[in-house]
PDB file of N, CA and C in Angstrom:
ATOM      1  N   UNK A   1      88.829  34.035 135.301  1.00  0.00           N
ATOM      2  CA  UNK A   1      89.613  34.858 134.406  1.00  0.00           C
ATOM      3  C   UNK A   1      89.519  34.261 133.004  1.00  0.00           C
ATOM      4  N   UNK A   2      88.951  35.050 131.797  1.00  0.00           N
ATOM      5  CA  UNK A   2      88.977  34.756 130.703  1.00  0.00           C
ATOM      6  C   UNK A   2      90.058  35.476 129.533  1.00  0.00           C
ATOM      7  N   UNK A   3      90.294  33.905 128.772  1.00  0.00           N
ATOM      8  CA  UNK A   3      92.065  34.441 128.070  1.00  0.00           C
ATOM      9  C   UNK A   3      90.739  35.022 126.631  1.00  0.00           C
ATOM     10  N   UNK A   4      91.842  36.450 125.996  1.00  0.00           N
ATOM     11  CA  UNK A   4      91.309  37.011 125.318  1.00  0.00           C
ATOM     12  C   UNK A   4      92.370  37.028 124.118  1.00  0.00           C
ATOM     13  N   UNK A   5      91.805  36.900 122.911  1.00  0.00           N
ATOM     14  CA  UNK A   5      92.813  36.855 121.679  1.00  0.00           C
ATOM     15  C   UNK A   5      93.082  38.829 121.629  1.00  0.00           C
ATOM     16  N   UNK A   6      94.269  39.404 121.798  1.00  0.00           N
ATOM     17  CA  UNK A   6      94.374  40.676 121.185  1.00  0.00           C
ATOM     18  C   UNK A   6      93.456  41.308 120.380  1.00  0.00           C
ATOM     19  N   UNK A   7      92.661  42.593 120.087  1.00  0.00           N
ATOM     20  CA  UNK A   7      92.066  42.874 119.006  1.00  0.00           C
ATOM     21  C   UNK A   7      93.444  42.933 117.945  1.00  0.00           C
ATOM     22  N   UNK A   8      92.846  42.386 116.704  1.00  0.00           N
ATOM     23  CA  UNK A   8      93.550  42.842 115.320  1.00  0.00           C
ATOM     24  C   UNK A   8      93.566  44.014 115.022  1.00  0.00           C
ATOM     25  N   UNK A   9      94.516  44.761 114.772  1.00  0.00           N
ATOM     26  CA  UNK A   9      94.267  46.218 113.874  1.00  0.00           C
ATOM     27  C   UNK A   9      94.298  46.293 112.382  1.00  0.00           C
ATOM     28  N   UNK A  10      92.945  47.442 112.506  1.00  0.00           N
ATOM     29  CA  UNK A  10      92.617  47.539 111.164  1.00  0.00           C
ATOM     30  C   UNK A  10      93.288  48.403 110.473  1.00  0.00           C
ATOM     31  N   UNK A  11      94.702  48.624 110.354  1.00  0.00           N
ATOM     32  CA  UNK A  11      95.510  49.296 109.792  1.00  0.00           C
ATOM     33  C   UNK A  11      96.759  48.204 109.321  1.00  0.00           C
ATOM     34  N   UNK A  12      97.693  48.500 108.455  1.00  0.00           N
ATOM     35  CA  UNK A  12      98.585  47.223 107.856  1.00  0.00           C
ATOM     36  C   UNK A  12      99.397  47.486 108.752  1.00  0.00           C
ATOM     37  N   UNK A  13     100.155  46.325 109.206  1.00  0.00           N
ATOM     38  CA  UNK A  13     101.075  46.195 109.912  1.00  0.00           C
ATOM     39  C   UNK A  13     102.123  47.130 110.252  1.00  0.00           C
ATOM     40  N   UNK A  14     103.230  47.487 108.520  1.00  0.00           N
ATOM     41  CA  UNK A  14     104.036  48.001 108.070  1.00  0.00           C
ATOM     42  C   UNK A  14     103.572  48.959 106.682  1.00  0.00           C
ATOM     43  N   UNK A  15     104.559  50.005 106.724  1.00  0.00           N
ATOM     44  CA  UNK A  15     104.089  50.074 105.486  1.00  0.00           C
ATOM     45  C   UNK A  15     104.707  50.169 104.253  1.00  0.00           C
ATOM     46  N   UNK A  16     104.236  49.900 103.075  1.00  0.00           N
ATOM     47  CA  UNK A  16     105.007  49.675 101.740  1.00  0.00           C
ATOM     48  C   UNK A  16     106.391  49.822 101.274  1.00  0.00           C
ATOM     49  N   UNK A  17     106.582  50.384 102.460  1.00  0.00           N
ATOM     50  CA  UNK A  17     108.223  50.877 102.046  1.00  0.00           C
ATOM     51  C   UNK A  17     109.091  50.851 103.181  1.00  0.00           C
ATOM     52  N   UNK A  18     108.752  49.932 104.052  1.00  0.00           N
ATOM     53  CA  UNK A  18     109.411  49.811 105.278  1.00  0.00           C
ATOM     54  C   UNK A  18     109.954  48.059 104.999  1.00  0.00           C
ATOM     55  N   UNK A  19     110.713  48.011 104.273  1.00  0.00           N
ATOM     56  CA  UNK A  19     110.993  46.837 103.942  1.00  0.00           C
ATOM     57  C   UNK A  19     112.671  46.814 104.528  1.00  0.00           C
ATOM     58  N   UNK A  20     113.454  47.504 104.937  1.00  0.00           N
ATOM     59  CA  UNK A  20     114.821  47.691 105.170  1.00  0.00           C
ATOM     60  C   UNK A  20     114.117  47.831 106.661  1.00  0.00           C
ATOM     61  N   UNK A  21     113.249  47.961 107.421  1.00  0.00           N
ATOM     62  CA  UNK A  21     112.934  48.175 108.350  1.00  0.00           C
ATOM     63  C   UNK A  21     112.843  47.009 109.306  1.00  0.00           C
ATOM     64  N   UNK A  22     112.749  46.011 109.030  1.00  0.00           N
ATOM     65  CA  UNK A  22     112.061  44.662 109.331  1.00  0.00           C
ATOM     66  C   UNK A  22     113.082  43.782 109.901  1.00  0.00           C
ATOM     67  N   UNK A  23     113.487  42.841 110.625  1.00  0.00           N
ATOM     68  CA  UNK A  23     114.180  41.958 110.976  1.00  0.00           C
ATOM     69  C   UNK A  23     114.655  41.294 109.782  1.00  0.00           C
ATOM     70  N   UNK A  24     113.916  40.344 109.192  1.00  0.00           N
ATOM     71  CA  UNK A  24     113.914  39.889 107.906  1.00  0.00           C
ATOM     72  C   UNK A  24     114.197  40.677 106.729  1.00  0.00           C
ATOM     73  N   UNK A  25     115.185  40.785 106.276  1.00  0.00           N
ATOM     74  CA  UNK A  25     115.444  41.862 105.044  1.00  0.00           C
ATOM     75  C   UNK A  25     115.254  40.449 103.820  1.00  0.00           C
ATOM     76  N   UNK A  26     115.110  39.095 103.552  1.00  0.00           N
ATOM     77  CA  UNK A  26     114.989  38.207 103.071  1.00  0.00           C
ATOM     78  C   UNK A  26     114.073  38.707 101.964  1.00  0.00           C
ATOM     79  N   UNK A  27     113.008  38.774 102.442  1.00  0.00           N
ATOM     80  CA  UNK A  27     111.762  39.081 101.472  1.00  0.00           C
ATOM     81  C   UNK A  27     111.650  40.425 100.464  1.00  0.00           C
ATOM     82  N   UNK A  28     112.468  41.600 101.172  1.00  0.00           N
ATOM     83  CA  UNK A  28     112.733  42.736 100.396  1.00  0.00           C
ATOM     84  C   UNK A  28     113.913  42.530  99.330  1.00  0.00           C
ATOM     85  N   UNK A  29     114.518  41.955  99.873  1.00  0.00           N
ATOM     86  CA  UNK A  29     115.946  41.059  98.415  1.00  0.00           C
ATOM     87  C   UNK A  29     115.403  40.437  97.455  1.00  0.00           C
ATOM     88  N   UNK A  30     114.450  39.512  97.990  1.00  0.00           N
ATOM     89  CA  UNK A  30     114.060  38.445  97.041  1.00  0.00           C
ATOM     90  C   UNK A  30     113.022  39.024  95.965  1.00  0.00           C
ATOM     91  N   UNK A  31     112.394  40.014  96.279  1.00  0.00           N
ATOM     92  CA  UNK A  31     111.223  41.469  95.874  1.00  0.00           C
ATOM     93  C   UNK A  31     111.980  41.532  94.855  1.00  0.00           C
ATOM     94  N   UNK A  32     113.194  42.470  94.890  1.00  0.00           N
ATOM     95  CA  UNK A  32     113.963  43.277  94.530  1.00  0.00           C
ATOM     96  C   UNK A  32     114.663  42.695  93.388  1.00  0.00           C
ATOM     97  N   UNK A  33     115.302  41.496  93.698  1.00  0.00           N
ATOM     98  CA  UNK A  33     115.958  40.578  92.745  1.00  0.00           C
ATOM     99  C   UNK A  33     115.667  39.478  91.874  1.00  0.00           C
ATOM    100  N   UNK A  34     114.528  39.291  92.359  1.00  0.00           N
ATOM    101  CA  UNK A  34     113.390  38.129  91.257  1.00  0.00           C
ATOM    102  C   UNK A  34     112.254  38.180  91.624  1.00  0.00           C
ATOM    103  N   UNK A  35     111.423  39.244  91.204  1.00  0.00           N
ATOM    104  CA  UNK A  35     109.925  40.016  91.587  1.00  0.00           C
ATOM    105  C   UNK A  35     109.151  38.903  91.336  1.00  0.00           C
ATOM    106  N   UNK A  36     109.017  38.366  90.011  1.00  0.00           N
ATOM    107  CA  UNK A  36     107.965  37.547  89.709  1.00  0.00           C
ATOM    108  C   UNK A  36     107.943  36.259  90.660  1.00  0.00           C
ATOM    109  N   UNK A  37     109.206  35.767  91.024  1.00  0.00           N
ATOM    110  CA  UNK A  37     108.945  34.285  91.576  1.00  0.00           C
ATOM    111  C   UNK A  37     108.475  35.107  92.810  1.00  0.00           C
ATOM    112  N   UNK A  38     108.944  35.807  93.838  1.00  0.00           N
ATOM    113  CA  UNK A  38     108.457  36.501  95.192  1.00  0.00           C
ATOM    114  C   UNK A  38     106.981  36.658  94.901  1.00  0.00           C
ATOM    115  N   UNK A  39     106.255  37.200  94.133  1.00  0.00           N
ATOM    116  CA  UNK A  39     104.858  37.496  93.872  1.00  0.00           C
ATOM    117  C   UNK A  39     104.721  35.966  93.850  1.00  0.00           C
ATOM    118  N   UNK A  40     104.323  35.339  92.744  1.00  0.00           N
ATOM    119  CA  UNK A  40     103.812  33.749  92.242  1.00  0.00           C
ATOM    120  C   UNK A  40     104.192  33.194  94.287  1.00  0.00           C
ATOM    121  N   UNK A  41     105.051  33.175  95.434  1.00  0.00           N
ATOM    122  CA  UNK A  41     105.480  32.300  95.984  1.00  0.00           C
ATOM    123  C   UNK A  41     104.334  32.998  96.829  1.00  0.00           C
ATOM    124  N   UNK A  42     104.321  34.359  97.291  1.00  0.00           N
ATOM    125  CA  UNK A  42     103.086  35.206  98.221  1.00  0.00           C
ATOM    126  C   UNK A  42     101.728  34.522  98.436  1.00  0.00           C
ATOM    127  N   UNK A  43     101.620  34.639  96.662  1.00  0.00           N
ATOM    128  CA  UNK A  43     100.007  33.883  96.239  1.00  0.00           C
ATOM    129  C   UNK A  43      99.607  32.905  96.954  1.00  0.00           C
ATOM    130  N   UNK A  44     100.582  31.835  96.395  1.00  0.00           N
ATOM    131  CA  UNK A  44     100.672  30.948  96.665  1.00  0.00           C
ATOM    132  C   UNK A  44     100.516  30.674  98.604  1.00  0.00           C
ATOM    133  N   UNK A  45     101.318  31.490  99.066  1.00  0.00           N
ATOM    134  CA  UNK A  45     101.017  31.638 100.597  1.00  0.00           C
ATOM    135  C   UNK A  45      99.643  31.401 101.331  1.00  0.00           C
ATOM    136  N   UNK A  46      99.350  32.873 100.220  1.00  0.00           N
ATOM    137  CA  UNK A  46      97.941  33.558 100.756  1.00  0.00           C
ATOM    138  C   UNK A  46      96.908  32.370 100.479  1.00  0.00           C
ATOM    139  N   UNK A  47      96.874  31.508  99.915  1.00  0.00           N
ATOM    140  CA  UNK A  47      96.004  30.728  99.322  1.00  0.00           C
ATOM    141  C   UNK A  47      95.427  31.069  98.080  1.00  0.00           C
ATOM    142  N   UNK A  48      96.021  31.905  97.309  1.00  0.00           N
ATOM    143  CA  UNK A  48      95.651  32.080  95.900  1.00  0.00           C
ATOM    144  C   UNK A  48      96.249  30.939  94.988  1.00  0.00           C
ATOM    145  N   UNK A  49      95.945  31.105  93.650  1.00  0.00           N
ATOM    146  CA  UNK A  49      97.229  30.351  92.588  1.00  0.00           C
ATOM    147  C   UNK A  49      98.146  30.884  92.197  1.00  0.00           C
ATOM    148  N   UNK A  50      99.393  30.078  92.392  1.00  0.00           N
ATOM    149  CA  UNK A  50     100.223  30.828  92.243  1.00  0.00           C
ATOM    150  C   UNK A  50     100.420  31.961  91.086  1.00  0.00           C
ATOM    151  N   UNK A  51      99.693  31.738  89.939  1.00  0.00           N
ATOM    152  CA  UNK A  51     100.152  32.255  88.709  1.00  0.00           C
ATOM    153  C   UNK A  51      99.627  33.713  88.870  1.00  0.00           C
ATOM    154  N   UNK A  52      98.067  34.458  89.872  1.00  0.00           N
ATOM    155  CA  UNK A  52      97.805  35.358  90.200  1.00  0.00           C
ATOM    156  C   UNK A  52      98.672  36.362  89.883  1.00  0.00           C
ATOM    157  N   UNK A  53      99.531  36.680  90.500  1.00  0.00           N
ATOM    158  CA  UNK A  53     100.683  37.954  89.890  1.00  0.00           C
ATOM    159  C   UNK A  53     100.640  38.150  88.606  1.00  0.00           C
ATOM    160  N   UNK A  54     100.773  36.749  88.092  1.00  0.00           N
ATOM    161  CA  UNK A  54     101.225  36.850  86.604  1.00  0.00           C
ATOM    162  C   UNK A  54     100.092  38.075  85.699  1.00  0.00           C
ATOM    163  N   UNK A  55      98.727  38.390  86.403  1.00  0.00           N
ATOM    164  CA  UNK A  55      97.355  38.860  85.957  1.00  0.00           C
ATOM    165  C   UNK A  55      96.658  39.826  86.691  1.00  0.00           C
ATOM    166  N   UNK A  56      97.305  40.257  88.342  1.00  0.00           N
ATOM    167  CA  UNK A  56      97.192  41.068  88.894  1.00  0.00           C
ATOM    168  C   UNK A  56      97.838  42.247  89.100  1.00  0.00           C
ATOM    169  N   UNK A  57      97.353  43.024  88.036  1.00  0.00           N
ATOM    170  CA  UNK A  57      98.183  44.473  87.576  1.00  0.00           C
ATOM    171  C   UNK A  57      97.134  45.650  88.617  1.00  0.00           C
ATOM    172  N   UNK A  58      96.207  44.827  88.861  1.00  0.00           N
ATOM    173  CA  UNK A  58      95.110  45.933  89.841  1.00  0.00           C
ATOM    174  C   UNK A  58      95.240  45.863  91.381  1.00  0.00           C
ATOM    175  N   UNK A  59      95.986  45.251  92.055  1.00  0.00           N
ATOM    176  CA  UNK A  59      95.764  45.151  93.109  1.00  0.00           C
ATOM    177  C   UNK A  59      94.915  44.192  94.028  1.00  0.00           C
ATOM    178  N   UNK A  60      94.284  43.084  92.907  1.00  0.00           N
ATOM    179  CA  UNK A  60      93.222  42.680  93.415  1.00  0.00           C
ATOM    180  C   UNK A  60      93.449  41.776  94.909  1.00  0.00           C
ATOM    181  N   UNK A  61      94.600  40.974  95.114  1.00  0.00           N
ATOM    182  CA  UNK A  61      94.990  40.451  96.150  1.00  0.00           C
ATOM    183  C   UNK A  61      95.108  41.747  97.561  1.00  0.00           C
ATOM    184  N   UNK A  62      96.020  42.106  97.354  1.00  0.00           N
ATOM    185  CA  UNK A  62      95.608  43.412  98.026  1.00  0.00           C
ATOM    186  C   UNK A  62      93.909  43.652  98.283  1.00  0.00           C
ATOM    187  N   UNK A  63      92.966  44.226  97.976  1.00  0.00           N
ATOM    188  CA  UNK A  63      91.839  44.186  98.019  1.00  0.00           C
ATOM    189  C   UNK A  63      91.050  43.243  98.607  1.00  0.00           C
ATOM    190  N   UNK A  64      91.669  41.956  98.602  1.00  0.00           N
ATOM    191  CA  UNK A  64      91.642  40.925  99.121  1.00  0.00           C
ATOM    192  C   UNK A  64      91.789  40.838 100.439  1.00  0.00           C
ATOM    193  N   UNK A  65      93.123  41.059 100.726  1.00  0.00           N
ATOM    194  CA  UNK A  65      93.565  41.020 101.958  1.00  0.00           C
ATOM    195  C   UNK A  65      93.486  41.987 103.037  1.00  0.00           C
ATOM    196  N   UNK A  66      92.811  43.083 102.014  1.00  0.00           N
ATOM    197  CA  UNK A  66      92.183  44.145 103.348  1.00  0.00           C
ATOM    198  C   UNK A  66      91.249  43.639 103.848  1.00  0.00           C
ATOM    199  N   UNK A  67      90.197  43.054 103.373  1.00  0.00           N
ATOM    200  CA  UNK A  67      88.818  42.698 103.580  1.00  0.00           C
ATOM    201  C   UNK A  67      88.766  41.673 104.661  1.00  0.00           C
ATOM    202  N   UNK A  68      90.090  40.148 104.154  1.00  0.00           N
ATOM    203  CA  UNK A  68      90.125  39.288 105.045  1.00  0.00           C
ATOM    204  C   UNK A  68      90.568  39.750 106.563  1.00  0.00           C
ATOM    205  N   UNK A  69      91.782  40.985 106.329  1.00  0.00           N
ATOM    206  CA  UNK A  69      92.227  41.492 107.913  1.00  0.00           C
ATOM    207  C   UNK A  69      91.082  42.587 108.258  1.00  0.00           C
ATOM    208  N   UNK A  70      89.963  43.384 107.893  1.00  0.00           N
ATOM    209  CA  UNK A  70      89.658  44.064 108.136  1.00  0.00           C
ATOM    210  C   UNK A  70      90.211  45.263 108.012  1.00  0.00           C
ATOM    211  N   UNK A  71      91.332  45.711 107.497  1.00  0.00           N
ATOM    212  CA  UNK A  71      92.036  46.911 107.004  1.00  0.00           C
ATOM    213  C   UNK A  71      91.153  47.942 106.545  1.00  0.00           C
ATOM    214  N   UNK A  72      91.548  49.043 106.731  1.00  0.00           N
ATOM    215  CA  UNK A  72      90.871  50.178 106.332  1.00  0.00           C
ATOM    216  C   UNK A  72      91.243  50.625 105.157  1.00  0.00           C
ATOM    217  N   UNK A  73      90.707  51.383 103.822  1.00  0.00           N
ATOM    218  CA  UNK A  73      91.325  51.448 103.138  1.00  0.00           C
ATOM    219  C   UNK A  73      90.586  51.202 101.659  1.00  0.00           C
ATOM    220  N   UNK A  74      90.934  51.984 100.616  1.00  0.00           N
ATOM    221  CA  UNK A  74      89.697  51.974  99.317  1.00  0.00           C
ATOM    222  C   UNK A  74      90.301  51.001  98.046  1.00  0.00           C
ATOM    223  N   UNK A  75      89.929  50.566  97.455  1.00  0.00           N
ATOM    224  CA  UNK A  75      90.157  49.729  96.499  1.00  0.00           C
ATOM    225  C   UNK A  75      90.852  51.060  95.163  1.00  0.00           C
ATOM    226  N   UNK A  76      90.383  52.238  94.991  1.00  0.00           N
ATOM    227  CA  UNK A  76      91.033  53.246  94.675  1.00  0.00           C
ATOM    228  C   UNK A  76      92.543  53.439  94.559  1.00  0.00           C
ATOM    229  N   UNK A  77      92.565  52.946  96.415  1.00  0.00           N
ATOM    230  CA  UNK A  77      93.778  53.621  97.200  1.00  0.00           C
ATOM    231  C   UNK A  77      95.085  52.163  96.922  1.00  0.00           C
ATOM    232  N   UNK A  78      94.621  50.896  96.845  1.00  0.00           N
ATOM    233  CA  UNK A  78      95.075  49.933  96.499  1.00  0.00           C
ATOM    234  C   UNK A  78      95.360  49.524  95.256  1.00  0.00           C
ATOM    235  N   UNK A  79      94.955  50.230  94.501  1.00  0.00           N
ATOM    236  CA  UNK A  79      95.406  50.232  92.532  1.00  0.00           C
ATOM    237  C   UNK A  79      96.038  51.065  92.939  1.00  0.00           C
ATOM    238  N   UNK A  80      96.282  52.368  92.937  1.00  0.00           N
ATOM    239  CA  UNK A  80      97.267  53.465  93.299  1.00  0.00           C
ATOM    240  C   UNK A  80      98.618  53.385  93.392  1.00  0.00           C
ATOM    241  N   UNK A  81      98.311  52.421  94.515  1.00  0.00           N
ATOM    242  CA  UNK A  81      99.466  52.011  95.434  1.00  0.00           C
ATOM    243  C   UNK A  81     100.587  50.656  94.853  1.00  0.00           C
ATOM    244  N   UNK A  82      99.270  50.147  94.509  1.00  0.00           N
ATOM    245  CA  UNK A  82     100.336  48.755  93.737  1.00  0.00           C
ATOM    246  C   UNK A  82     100.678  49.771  92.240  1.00  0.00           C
ATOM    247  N   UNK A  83      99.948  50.089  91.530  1.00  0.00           N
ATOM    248  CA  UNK A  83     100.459  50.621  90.200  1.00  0.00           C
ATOM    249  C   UNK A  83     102.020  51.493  90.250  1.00  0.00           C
ATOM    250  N   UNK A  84     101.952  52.462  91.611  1.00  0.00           N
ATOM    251  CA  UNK A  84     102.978  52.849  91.334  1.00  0.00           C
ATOM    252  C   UNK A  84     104.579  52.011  92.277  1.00  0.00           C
ATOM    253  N   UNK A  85     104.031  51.070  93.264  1.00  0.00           N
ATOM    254  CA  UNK A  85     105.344  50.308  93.425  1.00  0.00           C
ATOM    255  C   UNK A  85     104.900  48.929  93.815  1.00  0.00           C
ATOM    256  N   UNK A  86     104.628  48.375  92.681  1.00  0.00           N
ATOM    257  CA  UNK A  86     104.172  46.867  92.854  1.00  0.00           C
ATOM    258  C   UNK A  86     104.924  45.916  93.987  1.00  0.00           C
ATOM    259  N   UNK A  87     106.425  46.095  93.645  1.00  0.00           N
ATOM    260  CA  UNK A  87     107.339  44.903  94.378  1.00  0.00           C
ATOM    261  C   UNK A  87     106.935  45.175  95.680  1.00  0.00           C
ATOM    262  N   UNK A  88     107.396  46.903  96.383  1.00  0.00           N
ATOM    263  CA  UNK A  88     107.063  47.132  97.667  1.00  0.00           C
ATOM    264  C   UNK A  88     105.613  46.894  98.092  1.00  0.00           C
ATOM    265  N   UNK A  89     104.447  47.158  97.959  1.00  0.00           N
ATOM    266  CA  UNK A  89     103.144  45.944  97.928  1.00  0.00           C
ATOM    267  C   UNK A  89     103.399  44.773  97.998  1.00  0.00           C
ATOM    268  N   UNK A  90     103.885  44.054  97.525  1.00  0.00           N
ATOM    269  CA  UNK A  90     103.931  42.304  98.219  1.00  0.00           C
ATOM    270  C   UNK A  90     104.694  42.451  98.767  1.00  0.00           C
ATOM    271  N   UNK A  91     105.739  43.022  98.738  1.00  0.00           N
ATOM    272  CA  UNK A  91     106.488  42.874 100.330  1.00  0.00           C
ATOM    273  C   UNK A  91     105.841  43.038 101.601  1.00  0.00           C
ATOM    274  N   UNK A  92     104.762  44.129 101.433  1.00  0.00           N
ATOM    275  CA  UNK A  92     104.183  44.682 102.328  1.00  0.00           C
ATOM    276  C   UNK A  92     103.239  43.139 102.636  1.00  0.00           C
ATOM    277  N   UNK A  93     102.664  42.747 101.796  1.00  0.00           N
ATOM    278  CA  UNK A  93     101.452  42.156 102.337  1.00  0.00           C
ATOM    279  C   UNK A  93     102.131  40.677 102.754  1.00  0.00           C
ATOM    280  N   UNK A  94     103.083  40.367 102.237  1.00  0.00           N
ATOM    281  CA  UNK A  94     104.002  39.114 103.144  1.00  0.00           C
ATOM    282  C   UNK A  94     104.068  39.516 104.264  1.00  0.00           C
ATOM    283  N   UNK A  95     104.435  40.766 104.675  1.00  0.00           N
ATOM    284  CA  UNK A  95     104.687  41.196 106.114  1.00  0.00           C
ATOM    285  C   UNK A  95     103.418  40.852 106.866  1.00  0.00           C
ATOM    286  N   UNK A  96     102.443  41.429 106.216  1.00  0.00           N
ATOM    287  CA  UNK A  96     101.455  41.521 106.682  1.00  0.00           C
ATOM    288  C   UNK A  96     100.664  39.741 107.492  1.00  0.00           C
ATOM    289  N   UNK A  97     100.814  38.909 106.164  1.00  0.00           N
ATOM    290  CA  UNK A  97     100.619  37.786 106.585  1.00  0.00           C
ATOM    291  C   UNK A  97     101.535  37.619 107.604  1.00  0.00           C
ATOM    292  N   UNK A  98     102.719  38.022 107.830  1.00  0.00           N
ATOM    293  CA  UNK A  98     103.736  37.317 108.760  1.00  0.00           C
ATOM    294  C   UNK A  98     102.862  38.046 110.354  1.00  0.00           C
ATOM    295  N   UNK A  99     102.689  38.875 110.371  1.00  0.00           N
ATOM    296  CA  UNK A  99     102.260  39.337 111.208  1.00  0.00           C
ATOM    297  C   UNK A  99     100.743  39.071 111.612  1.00  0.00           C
ATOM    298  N   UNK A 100     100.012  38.282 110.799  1.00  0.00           N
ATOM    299  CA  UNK A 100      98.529  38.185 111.151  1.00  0.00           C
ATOM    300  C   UNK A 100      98.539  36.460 111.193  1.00  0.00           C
ATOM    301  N   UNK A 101      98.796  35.856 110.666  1.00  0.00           N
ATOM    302  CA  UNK A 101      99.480  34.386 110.544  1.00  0.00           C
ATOM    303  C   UNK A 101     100.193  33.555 111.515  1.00  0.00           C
ATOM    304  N   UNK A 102      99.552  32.663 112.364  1.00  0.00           N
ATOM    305  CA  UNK A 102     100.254  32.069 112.573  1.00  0.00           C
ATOM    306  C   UNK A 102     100.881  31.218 112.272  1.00  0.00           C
ATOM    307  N   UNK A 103     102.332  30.877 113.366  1.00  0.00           N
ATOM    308  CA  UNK A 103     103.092  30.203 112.462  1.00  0.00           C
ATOM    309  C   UNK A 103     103.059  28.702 112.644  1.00  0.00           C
ATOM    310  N   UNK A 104     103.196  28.517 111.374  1.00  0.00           N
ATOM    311  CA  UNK A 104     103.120  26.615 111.382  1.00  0.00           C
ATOM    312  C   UNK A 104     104.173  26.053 110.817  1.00  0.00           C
ATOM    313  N   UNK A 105     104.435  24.788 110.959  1.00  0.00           N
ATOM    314  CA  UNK A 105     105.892  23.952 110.339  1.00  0.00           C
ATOM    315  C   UNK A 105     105.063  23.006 108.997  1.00  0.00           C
ATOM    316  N   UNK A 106     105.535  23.237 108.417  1.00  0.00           N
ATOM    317  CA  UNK A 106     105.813  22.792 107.227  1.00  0.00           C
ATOM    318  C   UNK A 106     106.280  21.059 106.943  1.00  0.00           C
ATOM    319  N   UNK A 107     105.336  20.036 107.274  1.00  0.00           N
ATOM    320  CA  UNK A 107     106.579  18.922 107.663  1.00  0.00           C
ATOM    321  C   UNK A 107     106.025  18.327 106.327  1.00  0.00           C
ATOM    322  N   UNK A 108     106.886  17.497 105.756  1.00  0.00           N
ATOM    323  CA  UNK A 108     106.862  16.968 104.635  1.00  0.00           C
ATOM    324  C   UNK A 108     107.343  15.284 104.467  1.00  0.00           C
TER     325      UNK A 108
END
């Protein structure tokens, strides 16, 4: 008997606006109430620099992170989408990491 990892789906987890939806309402507050540090902290997640947000008015992380999950989906459709609700987009794609990510401890 061979153990098999789940296929990934190539669709996002959640979507952009399902942020009240989630167990964690943490990340949709923190969106909501201090956008820039929530973006700069994402980046930073994802393995970008943090300052990214500060310069990503296009979506480009997004674009990013379809490619790395295999997501379906147009670079078109991802300016679109962030242009017209940026905060809900990183919320989304935190989710997204939360959900494609495993989890690790942090020891310091």
């Amino acid at each position: 008997m061979s153990s098999q990892q789940p296929k990934a789906s190539n669709h996002w987890s959640t979507g952009p606006f399902n942020c009240m939806d989630v167990k964690n309402k943490t990340d949709c507050l923190f969106s909501f109430f201090c956008f820039p540090c929530f973006a700069c902290k994402t980046a930073k997640r994802y393995g970008e620099c943090f300052c990214l947000p500060l310069i990503d008015e296009f979506g480009l992380m997004r674009v990013s992170m379809r490619h790395r999950y295999s997501i379906e989906g147009s670079i078109a459709q991802d300016c679109f989408i962030t242009f017209c609700c940026c905060p809900c987009v990183w919320c989304q794609m935190s989710r997204e990491m939360d959900a494609r990510e495993p989890v690790t401890s942090q020891a310091r």
